[in-house]
N, C-alpha and C. Protein backbone atom coordinates (compact mmCIF):
# COMPACT_ATOMS: atom_id res chain seq x y z
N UNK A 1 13.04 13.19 6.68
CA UNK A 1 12.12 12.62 7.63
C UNK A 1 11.33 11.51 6.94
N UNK A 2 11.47 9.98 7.42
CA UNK A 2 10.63 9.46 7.09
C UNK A 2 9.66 8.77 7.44
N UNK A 3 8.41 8.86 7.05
CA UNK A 3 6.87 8.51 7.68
C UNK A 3 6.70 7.66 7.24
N UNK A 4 5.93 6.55 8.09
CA UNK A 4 5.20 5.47 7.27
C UNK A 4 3.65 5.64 7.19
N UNK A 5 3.21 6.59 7.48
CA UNK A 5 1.77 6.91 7.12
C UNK A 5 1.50 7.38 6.22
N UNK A 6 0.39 7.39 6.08
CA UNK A 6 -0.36 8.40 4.62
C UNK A 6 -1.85 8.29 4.82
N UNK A 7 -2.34 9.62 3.99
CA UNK A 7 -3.66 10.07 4.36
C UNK A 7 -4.41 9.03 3.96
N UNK A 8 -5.70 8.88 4.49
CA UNK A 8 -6.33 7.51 4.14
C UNK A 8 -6.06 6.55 4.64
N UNK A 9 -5.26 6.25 5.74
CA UNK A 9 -4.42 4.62 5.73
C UNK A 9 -5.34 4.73 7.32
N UNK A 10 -5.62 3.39 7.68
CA UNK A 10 -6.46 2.92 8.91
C UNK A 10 -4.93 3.02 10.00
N UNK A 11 -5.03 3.12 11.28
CA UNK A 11 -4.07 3.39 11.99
C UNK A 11 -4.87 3.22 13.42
N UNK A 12 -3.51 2.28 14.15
CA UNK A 12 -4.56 1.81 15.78
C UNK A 12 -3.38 2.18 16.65
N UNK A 13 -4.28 2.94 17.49
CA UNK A 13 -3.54 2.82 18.89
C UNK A 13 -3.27 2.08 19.83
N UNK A 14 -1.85 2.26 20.20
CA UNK A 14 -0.95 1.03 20.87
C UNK A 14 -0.72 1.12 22.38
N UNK A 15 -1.57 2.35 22.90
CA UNK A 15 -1.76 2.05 23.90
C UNK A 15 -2.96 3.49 24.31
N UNK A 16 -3.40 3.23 25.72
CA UNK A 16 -4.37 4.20 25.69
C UNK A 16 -4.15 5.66 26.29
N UNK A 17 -4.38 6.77 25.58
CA UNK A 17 -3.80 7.99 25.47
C UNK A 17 -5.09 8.65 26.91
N UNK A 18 -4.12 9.87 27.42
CA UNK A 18 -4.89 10.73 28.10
C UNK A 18 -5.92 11.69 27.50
N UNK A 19 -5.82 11.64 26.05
CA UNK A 19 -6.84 12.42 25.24
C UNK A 19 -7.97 11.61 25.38
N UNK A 20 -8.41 10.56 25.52
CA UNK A 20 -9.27 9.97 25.52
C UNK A 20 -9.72 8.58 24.56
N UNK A 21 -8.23 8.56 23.35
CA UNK A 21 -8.42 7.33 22.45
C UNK A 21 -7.72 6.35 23.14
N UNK A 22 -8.81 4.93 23.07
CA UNK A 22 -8.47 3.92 23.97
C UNK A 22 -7.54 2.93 22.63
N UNK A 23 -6.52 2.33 23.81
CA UNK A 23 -5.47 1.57 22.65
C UNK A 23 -6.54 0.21 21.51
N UNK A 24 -6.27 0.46 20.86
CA UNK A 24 -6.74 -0.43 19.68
C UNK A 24 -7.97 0.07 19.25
N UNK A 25 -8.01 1.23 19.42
CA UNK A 25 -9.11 1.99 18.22
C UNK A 25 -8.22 2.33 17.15
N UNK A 26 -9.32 1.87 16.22
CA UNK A 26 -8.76 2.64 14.45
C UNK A 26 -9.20 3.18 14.28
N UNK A 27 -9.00 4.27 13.95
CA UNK A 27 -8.44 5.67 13.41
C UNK A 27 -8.65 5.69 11.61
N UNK A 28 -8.42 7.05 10.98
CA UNK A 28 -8.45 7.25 9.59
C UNK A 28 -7.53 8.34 9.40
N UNK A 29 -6.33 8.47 9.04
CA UNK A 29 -5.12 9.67 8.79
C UNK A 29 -6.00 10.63 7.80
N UNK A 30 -6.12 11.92 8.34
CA UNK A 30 -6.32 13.14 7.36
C UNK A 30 -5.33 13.77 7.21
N UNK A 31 -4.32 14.14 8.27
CA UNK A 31 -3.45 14.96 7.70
C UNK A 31 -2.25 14.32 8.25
N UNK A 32 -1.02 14.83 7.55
CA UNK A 32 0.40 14.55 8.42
C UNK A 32 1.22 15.35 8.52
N UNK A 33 1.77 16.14 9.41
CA UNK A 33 2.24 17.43 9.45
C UNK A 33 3.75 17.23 10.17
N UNK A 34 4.69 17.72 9.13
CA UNK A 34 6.33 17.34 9.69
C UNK A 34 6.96 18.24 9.84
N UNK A 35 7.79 18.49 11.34
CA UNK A 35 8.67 19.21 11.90
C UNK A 35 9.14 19.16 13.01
N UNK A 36 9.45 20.32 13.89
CA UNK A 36 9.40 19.98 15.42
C UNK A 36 8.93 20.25 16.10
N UNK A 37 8.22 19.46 16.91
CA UNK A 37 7.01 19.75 17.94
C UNK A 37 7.58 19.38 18.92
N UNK A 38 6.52 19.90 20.59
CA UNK A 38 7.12 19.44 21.58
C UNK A 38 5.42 18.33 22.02
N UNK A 39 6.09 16.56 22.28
CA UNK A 39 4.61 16.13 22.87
C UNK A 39 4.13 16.54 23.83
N UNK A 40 3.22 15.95 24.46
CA UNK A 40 2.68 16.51 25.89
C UNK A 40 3.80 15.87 26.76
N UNK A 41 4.47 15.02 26.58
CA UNK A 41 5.36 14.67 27.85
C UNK A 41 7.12 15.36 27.36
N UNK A 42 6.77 16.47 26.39
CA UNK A 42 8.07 17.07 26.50
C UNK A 42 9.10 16.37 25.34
N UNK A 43 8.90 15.39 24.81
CA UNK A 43 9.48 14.45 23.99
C UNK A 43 9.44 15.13 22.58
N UNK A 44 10.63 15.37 22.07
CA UNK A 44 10.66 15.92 20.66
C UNK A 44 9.87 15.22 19.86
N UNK A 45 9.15 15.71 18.83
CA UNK A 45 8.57 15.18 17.87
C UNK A 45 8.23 15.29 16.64
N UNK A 46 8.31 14.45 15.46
CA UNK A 46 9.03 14.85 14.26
C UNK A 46 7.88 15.07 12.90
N UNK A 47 6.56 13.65 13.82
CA UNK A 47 5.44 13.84 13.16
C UNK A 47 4.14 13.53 13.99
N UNK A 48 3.16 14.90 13.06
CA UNK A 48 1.62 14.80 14.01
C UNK A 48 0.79 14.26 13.16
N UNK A 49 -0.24 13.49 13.84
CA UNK A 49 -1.36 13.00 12.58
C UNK A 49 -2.81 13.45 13.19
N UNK A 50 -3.21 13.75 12.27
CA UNK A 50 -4.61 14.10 12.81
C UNK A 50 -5.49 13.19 11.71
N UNK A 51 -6.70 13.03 12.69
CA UNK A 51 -7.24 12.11 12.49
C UNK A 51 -9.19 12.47 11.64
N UNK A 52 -9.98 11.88 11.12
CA UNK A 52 -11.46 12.60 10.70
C UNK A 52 -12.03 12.02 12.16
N UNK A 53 -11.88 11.07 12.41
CA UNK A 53 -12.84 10.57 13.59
C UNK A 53 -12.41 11.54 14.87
N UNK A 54 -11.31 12.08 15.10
CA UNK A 54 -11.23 12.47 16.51
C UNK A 54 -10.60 14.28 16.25
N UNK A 55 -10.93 15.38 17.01
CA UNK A 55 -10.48 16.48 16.76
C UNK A 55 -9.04 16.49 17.59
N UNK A 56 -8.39 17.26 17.49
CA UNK A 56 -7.24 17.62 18.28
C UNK A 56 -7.03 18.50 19.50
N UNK A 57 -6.37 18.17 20.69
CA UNK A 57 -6.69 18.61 21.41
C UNK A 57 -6.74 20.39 21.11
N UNK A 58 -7.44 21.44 21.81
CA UNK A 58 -6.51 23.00 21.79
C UNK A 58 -5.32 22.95 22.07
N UNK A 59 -4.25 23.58 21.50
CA UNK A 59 -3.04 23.98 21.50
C UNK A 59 -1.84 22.96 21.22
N UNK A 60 -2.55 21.99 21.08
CA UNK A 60 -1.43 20.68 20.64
C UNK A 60 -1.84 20.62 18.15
N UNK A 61 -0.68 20.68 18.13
CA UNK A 61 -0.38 20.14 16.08
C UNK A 61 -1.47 18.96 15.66
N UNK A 62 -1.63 17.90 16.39
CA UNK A 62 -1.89 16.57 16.18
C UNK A 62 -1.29 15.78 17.45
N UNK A 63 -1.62 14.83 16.50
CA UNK A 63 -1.47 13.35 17.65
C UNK A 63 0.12 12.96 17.63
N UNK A 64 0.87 12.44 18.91
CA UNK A 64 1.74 11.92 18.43
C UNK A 64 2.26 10.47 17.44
N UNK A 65 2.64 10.38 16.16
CA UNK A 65 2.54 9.29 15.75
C UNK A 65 3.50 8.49 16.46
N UNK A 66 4.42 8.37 17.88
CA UNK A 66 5.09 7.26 18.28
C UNK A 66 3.46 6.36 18.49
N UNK A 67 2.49 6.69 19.04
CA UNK A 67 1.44 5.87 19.67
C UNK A 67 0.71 5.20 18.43
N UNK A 68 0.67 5.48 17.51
CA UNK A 68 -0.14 4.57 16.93
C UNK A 68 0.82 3.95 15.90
N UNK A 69 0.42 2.57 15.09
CA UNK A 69 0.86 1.79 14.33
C UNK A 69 -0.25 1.76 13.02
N UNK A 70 -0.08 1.04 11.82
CA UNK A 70 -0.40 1.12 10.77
C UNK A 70 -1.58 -0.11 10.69
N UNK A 71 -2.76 0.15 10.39
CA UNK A 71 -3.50 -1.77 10.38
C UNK A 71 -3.24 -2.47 9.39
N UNK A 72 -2.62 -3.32 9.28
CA UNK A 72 -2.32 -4.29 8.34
C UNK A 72 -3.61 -4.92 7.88
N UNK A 73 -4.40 -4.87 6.87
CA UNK A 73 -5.29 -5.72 6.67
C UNK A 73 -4.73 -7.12 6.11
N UNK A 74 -5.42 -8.00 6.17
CA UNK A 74 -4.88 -9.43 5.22
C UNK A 74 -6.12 -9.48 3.92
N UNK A 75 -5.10 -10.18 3.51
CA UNK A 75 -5.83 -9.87 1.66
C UNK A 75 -6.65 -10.86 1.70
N UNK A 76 -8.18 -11.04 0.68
CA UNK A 76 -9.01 -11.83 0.66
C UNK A 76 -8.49 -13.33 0.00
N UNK A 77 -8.84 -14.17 0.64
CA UNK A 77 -8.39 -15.38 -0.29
C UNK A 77 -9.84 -15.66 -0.84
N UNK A 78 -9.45 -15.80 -2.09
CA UNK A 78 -10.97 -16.72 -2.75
C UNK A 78 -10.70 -18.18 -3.41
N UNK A 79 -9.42 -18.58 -2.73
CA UNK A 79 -9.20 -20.08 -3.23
C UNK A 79 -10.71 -20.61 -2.88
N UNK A 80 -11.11 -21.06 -1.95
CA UNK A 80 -12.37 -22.07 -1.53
C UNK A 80 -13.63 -21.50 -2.27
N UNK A 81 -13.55 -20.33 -2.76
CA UNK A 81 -14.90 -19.86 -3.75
C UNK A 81 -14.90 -20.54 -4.82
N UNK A 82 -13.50 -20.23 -5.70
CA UNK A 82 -13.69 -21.21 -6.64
C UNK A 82 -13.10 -22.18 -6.98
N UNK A 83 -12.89 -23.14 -5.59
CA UNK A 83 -13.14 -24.76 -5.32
C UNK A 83 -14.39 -24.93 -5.28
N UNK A 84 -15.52 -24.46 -4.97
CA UNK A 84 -16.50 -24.59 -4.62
C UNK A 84 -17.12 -24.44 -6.17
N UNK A 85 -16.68 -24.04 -6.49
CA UNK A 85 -17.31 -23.35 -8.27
C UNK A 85 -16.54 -24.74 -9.22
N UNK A 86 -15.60 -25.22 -9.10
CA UNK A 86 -14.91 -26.16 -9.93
C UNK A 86 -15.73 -27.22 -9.95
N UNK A 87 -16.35 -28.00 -11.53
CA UNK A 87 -16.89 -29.08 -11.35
C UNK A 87 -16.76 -30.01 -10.85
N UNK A 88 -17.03 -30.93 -10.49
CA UNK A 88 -16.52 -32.58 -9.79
C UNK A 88 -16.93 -33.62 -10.87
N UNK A 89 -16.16 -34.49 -11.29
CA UNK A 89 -16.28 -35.51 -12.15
C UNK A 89 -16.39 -36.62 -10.98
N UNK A 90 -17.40 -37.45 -11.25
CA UNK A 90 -17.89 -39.04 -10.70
C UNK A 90 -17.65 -39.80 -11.44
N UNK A 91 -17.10 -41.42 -11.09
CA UNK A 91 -16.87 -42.07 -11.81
C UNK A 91 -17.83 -42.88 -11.70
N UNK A 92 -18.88 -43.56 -12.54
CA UNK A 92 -20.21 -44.33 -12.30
C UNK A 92 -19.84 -45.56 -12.56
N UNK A 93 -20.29 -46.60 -11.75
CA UNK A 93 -19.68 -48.08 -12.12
C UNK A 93 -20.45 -48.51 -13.08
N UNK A 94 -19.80 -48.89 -14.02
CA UNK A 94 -20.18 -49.80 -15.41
C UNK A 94 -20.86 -51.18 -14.85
């Protein structure tokens, strides 16, 4: 079985669930639990994630992970910090 989650990793929903998480909330993975489950709409399922921000419903493993996706953050650029930091030479007219 393979997961692309892991505990710790930010994770948004891709669309909005009857539990009550609206699509494009992020989320925080606590646990990931693999086997076979049945979802609420009957759909086999291979992995549950449960989440710190939200509890799980009674009688359901976790969340289904088809609904949510992974947040990609983008990495900091600090080119323009230190452009901003690089001296400037002037040429002074003689």
């Amino acid at each position: 079985m393979e997961c692309k989650f892991q505990v710790g990793q930010k994770v948004a929903a891709i669309e909005d669930l009857e539990c009550g998480v609206a699509k494009g909330r992020i989320l925080t993975v606590s646990c990931i639990e693999g086997g076979d489950f049945d979802a609420f709409d009957g759909t086999k399922q291979h992995v549950a994630l449960s989440f710190y921000e939200v509890r799980t419903r009674s009688g359901y493993c976790g969340f289904d992970a088809r609904f949510f996706r992974p947040v990609v953050s983008r990495k900091t650029d600090i080119s323009i910090f230190t452009a901003m930091l690089t001296p400037k030479t002037e040429q002074v007219p003689a």
